[in-house]
C-alpha atoms as a PDB file:
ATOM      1  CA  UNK A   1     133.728  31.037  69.286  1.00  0.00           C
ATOM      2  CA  UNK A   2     136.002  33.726  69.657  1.00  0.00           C
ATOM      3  CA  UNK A   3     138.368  33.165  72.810  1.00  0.00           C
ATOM      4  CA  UNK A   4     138.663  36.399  72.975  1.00  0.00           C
ATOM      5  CA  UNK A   5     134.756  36.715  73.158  1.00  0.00           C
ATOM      6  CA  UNK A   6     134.708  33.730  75.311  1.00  0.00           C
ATOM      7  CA  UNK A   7     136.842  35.244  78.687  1.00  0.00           C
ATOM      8  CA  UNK A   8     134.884  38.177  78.594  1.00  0.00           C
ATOM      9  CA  UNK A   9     132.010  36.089  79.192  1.00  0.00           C
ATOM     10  CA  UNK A  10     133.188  34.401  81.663  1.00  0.00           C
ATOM     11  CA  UNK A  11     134.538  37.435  83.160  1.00  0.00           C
ATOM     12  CA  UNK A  12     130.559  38.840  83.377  1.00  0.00           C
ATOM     13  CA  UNK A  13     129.431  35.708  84.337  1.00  0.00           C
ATOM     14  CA  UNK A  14     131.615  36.239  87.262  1.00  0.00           C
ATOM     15  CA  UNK A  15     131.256  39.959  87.972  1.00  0.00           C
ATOM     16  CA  UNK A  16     127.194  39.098  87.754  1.00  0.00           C
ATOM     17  CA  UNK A  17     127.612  36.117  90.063  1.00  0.00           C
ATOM     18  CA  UNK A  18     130.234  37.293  92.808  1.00  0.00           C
ATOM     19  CA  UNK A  19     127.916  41.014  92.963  1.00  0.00           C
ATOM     20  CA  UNK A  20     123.901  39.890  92.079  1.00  0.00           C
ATOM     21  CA  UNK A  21     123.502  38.950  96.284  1.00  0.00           C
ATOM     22  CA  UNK A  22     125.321  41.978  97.660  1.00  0.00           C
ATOM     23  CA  UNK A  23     124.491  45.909  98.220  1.00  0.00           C
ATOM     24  CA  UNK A  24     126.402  46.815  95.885  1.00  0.00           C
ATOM     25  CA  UNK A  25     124.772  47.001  92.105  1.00  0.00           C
ATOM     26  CA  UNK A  26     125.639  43.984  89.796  1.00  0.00           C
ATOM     27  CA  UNK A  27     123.718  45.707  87.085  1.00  0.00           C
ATOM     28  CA  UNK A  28     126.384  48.995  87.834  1.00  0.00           C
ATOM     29  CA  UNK A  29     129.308  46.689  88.127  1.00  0.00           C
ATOM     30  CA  UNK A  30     128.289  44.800  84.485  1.00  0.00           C
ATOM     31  CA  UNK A  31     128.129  47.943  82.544  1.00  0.00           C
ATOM     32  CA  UNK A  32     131.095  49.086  84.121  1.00  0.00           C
ATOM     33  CA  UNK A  33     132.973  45.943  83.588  1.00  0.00           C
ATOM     34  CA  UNK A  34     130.735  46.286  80.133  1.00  0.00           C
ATOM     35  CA  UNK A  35     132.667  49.142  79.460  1.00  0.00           C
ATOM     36  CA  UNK A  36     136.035  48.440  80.647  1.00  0.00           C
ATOM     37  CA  UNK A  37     135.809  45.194  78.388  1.00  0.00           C
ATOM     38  CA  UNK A  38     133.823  46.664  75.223  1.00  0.00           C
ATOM     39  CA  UNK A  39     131.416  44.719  76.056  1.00  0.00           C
ATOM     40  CA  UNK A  40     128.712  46.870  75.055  1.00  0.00           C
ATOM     41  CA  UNK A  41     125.273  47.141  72.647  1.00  0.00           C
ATOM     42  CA  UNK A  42     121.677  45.775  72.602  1.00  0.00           C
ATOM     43  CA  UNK A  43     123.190  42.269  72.183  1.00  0.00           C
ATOM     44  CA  UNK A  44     125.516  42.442  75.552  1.00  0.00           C
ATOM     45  CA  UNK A  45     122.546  44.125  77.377  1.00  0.00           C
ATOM     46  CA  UNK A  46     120.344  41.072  76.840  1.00  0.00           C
ATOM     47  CA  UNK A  47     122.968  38.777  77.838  1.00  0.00           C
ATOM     48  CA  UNK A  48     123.935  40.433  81.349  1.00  0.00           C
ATOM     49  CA  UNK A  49     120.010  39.982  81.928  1.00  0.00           C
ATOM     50  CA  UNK A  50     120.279  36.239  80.728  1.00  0.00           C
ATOM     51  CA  UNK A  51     123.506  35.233  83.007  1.00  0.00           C
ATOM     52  CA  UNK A  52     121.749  36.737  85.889  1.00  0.00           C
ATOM     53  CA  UNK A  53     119.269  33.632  85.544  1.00  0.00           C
ATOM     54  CA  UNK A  54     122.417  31.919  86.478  1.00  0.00           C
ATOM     55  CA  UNK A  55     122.853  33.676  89.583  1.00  0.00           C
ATOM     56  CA  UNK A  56     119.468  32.921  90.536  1.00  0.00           C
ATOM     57  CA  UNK A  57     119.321  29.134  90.253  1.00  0.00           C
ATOM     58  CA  UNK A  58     122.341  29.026  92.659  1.00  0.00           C
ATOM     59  CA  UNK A  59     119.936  30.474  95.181  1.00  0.00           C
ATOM     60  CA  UNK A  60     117.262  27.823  94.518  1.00  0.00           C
ATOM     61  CA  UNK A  61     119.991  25.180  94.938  1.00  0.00           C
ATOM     62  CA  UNK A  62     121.056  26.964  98.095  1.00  0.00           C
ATOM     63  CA  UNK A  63     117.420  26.813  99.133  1.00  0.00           C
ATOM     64  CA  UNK A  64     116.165  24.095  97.448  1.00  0.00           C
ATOM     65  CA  UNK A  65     114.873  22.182 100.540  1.00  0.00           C
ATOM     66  CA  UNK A  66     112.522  25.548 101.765  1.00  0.00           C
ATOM     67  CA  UNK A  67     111.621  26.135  97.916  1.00  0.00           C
ATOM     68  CA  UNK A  68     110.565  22.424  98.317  1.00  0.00           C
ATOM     69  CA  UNK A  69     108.769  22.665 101.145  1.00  0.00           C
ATOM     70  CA  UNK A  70     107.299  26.477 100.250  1.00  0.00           C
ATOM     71  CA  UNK A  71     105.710  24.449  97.205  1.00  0.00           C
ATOM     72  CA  UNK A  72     104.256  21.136  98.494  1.00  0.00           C
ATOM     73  CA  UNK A  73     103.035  23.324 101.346  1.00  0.00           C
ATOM     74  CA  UNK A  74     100.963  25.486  98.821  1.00  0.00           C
ATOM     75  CA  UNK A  75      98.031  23.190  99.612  1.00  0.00           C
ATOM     76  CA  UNK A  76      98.079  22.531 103.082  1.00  0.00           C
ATOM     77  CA  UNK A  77     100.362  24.839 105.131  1.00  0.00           C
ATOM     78  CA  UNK A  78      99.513  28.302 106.238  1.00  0.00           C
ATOM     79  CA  UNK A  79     102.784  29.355 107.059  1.00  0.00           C
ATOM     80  CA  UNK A  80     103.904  28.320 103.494  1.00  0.00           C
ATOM     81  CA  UNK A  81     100.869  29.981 101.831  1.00  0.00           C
ATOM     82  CA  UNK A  82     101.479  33.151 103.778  1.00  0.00           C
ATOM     83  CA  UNK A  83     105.286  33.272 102.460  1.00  0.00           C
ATOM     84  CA  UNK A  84     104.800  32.367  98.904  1.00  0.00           C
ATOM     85  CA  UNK A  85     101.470  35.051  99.161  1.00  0.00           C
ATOM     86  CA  UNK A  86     104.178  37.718 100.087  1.00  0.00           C
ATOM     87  CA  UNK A  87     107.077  36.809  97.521  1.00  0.00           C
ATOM     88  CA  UNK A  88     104.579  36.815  94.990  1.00  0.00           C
ATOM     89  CA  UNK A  89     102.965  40.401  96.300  1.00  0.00           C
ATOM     90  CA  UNK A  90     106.322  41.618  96.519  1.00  0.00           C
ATOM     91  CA  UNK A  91     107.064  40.961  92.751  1.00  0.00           C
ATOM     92  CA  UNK A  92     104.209  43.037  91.485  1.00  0.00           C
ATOM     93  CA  UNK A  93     105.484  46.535  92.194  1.00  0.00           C
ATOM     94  CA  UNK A  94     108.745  45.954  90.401  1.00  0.00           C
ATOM     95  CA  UNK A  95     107.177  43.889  87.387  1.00  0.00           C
ATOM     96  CA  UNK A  96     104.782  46.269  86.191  1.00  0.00           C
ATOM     97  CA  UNK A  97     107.454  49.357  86.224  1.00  0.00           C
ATOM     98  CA  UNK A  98     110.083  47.745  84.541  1.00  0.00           C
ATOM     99  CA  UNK A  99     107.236  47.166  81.500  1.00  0.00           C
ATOM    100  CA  UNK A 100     106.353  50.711  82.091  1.00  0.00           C
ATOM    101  CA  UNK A 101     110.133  52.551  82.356  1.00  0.00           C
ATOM    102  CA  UNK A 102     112.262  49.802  81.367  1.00  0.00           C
ATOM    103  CA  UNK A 103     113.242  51.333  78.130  1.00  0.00           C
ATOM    104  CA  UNK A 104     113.583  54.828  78.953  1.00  0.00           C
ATOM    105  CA  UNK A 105     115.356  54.021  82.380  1.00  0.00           C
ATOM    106  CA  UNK A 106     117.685  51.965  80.074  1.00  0.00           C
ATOM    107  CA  UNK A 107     117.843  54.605  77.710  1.00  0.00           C
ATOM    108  CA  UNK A 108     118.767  56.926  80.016  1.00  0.00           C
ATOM    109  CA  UNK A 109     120.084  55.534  83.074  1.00  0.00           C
ATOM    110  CA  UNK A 110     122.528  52.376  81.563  1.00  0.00           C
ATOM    111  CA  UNK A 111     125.856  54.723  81.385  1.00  0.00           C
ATOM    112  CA  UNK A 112     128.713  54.761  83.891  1.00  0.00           C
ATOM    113  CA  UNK A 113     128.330  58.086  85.007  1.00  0.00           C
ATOM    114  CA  UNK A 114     124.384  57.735  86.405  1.00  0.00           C
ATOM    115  CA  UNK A 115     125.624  54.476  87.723  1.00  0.00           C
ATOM    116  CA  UNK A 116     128.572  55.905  89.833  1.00  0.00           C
ATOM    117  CA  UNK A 117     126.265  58.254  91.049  1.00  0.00           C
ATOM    118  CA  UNK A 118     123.725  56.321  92.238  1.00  0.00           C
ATOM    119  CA  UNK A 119     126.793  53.758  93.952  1.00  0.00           C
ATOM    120  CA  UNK A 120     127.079  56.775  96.173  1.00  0.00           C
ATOM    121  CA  UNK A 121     124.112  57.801  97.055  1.00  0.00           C
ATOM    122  CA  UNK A 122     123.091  54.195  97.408  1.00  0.00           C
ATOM    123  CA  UNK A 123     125.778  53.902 100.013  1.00  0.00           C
ATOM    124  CA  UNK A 124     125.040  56.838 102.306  1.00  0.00           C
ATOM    125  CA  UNK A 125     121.527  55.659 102.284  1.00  0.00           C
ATOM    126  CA  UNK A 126     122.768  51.833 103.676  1.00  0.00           C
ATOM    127  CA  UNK A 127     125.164  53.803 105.953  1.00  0.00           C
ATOM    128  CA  UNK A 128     122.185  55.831 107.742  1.00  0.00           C
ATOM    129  CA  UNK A 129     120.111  52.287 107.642  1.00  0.00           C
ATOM    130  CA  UNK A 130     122.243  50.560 109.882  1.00  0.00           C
ATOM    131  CA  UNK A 131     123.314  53.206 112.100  1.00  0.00           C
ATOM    132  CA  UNK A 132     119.527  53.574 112.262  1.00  0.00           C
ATOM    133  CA  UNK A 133     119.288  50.050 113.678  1.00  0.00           C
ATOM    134  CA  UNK A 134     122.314  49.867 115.209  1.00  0.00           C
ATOM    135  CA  UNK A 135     120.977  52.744 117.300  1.00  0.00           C
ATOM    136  CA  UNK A 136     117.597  51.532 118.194  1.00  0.00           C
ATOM    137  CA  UNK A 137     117.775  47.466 117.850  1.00  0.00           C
ATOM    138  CA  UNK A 138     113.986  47.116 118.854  1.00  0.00           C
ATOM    139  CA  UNK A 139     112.950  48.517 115.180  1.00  0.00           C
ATOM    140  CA  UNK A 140     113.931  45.367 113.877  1.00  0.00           C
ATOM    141  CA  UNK A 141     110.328  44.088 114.678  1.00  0.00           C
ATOM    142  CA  UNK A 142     110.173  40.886 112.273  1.00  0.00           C
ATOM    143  CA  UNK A 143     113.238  38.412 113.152  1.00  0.00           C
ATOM    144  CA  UNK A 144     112.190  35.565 110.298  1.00  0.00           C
ATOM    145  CA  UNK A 145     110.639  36.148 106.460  1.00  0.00           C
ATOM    146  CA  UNK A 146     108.041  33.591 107.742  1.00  0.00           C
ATOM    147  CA  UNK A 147     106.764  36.232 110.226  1.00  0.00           C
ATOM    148  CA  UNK A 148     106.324  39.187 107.291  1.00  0.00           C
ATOM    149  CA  UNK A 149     102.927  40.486 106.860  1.00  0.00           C
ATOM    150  CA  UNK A 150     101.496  41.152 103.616  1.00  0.00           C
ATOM    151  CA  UNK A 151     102.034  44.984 104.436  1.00  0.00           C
ATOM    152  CA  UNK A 152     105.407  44.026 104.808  1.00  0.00           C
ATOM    153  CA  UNK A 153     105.892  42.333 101.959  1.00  0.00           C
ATOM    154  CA  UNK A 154     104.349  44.943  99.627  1.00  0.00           C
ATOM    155  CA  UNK A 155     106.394  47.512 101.366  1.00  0.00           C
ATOM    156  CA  UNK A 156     109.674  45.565 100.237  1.00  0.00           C
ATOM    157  CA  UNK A 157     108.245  44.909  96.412  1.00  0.00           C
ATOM    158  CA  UNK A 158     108.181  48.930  96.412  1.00  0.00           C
ATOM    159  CA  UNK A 159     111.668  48.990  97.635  1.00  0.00           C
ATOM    160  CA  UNK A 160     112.723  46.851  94.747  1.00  0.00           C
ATOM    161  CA  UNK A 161     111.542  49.385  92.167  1.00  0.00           C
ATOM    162  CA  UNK A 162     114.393  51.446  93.051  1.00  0.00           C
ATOM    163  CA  UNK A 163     117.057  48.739  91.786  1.00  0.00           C
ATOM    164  CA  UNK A 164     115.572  49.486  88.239  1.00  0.00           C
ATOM    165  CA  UNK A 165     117.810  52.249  88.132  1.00  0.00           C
ATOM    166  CA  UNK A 166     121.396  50.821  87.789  1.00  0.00           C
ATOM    167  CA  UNK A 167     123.841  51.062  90.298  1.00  0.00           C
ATOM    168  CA  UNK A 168     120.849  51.047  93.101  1.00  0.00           C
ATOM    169  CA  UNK A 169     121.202  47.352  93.231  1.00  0.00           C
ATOM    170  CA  UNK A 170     118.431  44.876  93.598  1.00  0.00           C
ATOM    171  CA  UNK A 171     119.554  43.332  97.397  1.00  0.00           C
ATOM    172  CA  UNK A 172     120.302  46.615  98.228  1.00  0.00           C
ATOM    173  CA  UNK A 173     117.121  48.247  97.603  1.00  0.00           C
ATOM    174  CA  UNK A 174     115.185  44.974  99.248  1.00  0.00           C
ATOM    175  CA  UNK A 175     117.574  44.672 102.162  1.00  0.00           C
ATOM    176  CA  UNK A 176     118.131  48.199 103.154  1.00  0.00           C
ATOM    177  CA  UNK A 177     114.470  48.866 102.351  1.00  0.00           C
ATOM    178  CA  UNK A 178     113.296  45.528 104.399  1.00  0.00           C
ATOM    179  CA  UNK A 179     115.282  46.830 107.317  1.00  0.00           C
ATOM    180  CA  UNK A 180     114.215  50.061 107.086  1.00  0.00           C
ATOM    181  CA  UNK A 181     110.402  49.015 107.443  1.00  0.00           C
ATOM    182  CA  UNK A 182     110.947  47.004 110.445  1.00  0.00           C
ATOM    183  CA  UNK A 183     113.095  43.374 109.493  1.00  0.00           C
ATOM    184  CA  UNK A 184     115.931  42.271 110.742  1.00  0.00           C
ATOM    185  CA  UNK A 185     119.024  41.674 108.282  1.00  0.00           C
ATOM    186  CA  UNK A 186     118.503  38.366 108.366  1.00  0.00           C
ATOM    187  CA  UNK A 187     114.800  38.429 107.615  1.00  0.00           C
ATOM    188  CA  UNK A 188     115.188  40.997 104.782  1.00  0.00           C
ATOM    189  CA  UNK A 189     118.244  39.311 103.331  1.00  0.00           C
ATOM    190  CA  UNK A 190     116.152  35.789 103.300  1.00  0.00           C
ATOM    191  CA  UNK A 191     112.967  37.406 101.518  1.00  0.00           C
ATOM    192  CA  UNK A 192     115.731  39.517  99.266  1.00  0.00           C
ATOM    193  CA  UNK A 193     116.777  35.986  97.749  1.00  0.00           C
ATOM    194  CA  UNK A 194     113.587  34.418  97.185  1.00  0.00           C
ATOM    195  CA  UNK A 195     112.376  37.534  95.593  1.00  0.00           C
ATOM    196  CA  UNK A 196     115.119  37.539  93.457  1.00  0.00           C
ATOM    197  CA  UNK A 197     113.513  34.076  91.711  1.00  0.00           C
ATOM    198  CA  UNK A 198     110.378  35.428  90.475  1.00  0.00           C
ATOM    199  CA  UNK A 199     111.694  38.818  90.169  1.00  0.00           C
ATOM    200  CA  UNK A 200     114.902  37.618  87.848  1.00  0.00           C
ATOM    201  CA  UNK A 201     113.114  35.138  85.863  1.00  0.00           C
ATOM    202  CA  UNK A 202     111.379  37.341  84.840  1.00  0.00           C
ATOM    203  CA  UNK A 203     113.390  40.017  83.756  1.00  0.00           C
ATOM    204  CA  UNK A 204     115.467  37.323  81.794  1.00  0.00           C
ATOM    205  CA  UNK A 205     112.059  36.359  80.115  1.00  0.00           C
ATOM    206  CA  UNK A 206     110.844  39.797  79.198  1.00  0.00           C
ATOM    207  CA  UNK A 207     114.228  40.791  77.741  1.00  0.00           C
ATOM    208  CA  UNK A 208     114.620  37.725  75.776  1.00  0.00           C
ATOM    209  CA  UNK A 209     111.954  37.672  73.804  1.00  0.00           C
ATOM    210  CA  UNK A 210     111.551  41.527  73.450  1.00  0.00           C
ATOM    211  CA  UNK A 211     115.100  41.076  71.729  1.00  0.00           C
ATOM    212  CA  UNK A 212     114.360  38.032  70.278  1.00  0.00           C
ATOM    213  CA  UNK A 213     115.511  39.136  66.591  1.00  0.00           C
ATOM    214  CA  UNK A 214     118.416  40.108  67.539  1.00  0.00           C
ATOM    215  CA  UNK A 215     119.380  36.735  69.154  1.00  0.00           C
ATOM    216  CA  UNK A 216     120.709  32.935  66.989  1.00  0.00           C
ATOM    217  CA  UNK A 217     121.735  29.676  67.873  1.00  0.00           C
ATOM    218  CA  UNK A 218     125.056  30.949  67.448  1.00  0.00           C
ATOM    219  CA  UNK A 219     125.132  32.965  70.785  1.00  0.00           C
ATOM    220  CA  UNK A 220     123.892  30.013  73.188  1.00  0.00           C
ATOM    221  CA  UNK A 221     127.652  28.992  73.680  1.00  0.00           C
ATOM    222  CA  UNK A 222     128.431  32.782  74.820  1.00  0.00           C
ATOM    223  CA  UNK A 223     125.531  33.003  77.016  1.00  0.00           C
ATOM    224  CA  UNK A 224     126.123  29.650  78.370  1.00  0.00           C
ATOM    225  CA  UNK A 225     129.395  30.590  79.608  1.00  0.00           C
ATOM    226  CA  UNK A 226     128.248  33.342  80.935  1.00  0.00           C
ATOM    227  CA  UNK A 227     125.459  31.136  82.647  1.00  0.00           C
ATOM    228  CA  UNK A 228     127.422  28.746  84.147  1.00  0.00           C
ATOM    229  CA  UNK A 229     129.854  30.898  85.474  1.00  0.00           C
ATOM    230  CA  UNK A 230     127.387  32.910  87.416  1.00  0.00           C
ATOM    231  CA  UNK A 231     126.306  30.201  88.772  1.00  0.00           C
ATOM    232  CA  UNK A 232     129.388  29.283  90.178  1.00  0.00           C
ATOM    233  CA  UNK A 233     129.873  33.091  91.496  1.00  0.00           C
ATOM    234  CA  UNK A 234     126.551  33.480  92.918  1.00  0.00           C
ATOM    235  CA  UNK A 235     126.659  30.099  94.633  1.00  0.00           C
ATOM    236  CA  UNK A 236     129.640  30.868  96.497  1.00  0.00           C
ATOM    237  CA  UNK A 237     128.933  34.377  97.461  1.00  0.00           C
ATOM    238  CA  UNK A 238     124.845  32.929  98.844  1.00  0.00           C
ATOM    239  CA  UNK A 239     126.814  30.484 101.202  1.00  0.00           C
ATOM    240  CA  UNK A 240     129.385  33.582 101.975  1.00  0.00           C
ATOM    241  CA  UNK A 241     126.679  36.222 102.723  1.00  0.00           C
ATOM    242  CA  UNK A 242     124.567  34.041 104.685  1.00  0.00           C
ATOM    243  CA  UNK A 243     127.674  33.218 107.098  1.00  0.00           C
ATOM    244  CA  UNK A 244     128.707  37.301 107.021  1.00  0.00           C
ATOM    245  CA  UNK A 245     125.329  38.729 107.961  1.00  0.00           C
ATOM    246  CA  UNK A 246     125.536  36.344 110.926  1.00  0.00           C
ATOM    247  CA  UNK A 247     128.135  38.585 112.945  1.00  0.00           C
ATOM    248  CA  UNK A 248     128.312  41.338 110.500  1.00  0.00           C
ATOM    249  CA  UNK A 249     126.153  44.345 109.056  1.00  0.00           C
ATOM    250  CA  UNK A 250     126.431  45.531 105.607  1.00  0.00           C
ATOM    251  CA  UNK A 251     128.664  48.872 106.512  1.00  0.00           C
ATOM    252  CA  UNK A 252     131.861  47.608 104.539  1.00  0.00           C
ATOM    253  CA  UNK A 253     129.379  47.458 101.495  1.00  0.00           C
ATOM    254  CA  UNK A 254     128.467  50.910 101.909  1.00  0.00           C
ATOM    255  CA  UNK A 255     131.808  52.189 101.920  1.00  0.00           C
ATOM    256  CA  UNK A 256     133.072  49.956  99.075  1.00  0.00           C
ATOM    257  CA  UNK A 257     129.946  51.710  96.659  1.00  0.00           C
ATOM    258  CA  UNK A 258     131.004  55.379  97.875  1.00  0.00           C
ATOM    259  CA  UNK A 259     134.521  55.234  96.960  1.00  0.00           C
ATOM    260  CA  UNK A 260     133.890  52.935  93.738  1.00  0.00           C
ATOM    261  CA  UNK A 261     131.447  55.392  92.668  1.00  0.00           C
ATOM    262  CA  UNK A 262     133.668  58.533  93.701  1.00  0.00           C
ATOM    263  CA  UNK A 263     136.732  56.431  91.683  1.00  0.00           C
ATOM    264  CA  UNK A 264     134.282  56.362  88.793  1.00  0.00           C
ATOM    265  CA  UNK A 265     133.407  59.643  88.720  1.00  0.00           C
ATOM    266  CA  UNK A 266     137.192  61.121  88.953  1.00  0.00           C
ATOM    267  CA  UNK A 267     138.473  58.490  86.305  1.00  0.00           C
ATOM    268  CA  UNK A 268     135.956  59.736  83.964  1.00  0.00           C
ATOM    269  CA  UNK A 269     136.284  62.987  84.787  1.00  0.00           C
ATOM    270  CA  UNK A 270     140.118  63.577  84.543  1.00  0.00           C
ATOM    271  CA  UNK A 271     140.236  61.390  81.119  1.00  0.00           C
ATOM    272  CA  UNK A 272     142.066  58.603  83.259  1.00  0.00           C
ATOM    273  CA  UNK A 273     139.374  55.815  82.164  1.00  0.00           C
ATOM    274  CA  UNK A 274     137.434  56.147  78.997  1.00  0.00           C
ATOM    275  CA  UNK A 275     134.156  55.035  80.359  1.00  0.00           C
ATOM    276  CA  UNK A 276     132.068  53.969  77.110  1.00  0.00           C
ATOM    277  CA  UNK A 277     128.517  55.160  77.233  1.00  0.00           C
END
């Protein structure tokens, strides 16, 4: 393998791990770092999809003991059957638009200028949401994921359609939108992560074998790396987040998408950064 080839997988890997959890877009900040990197085609598309499988299992390790106890519960255990009911109504929504729009949003939408855009106006949007709590705390009706109602939960799989547009960001749209219908940070950011399972498997499934020609043997090593090192991002940012959202809101992340975006847009504008479409 090309070393070459090889750190800017592991640099994706990273930039998919550290960002995947957090209101801020890791499908914006991979075709940006994409970009930066020439890391771009059909080819690097399917792999940032791929690595973000990565990210995922380091939320079922985080969680393995609930995912454990969600499953043998499936039987016997209302409270169980009511969550796994709602992660799996959640999913829908999101599942059957990206096999609808999938290829024109990526068509269309998978450029550095649409995803700078949408940074911004993703972070005004998380700005309002918590000033809208922080205002009036008693909105934030449901305090636990186990206590979501299957209104709730369907609410929150609409939410996620938004993140199919790149730079809305998956946790952001789930999170902000959970919040917005009545959960509390920690609730929403809880049901955010074990959507993300279902939800990310699948996209990595769908993707893969839609571009199944244009994959070989020959790129498992490169999408390993990439694997394994979003792992190791995502694992450490789950067991950072969860400790943050404890004592903080998600403010700093709104700010940090606003002026990325605004950097974005400038850069490109001015000829400072050649942002590759």
């Amino acid at each position: 393998m090309d070393i070459l080839l090889a750190i800017k997988a592991i640099i994706m890997g990273l930039v998919e791990g550290f960002t995947e959890f957090l209101p801020i877009s890791s499908t914006g900040h991979l075709i940006l770092a994409g970009s930066l990197l020439d890391f771009t085609g059909t080819k690097a598309t399917v792999f940032k999809i791929v690595i973000q499988l990565g990210a995922v299992l380091a939320v079922v390790w985080e969680y393995r003991e609930r995912v454990i106890r969600m499953l043998t519960g499936l039987t016997s255990d209302p409270v169980q059957q009511r969550f796994a009911r709602n992660v799996a109504v959640a999913f829908v929504p999101a599942a059957l638009a990206g096999v609808l729009f999938s290829a024109t949003i990526t068509e269309v939408l998978f450029h550095p200028i649409p995803v700078a855009i949408a940074l911004v106006v993703g972070g005004v949007i998380i700005l309002w949401a918590e000033r809208r709590q922080r205002l009036n705390p008693s909105l934030a009706r449901v305090q636990t994921a186990e206590e979501m109602t299957l209104l709730d939960a369907l609410k929150v799989g609409f939410a996620q359609c938004f993140a199919l547009i790149p730079g809305t960001s998956r946790s952001g749209s789930t999170i902000i939108g959970g919040m917005l219908f009545g959960l509390s940070r920690k609730a929403a950011t809880e049901f955010s992560f074990f959507l993300a399972m279902p939800t990310m498997l699948g996209a990595t499934v769908y993707s893969v074998y839609k571009e199944r020609e244009l994959l070989s043997l020959d790129d498992v090593p490169l999408f390993g790396l990439g694997f394994v090192s979003a792992f190791i991002a995502g694992f450490l940012c789950v067991r950072w987040l969860l400790r943050y959202i404890s004592s903080h809101d998600f403010t700093i992340f709104a700010w940090y998408r606003i002026v990325f975006g605004i950097l974005v847009l400038v850069t490109g504008h001015f000829g400072l950064v050649l942002w590759k479409e």
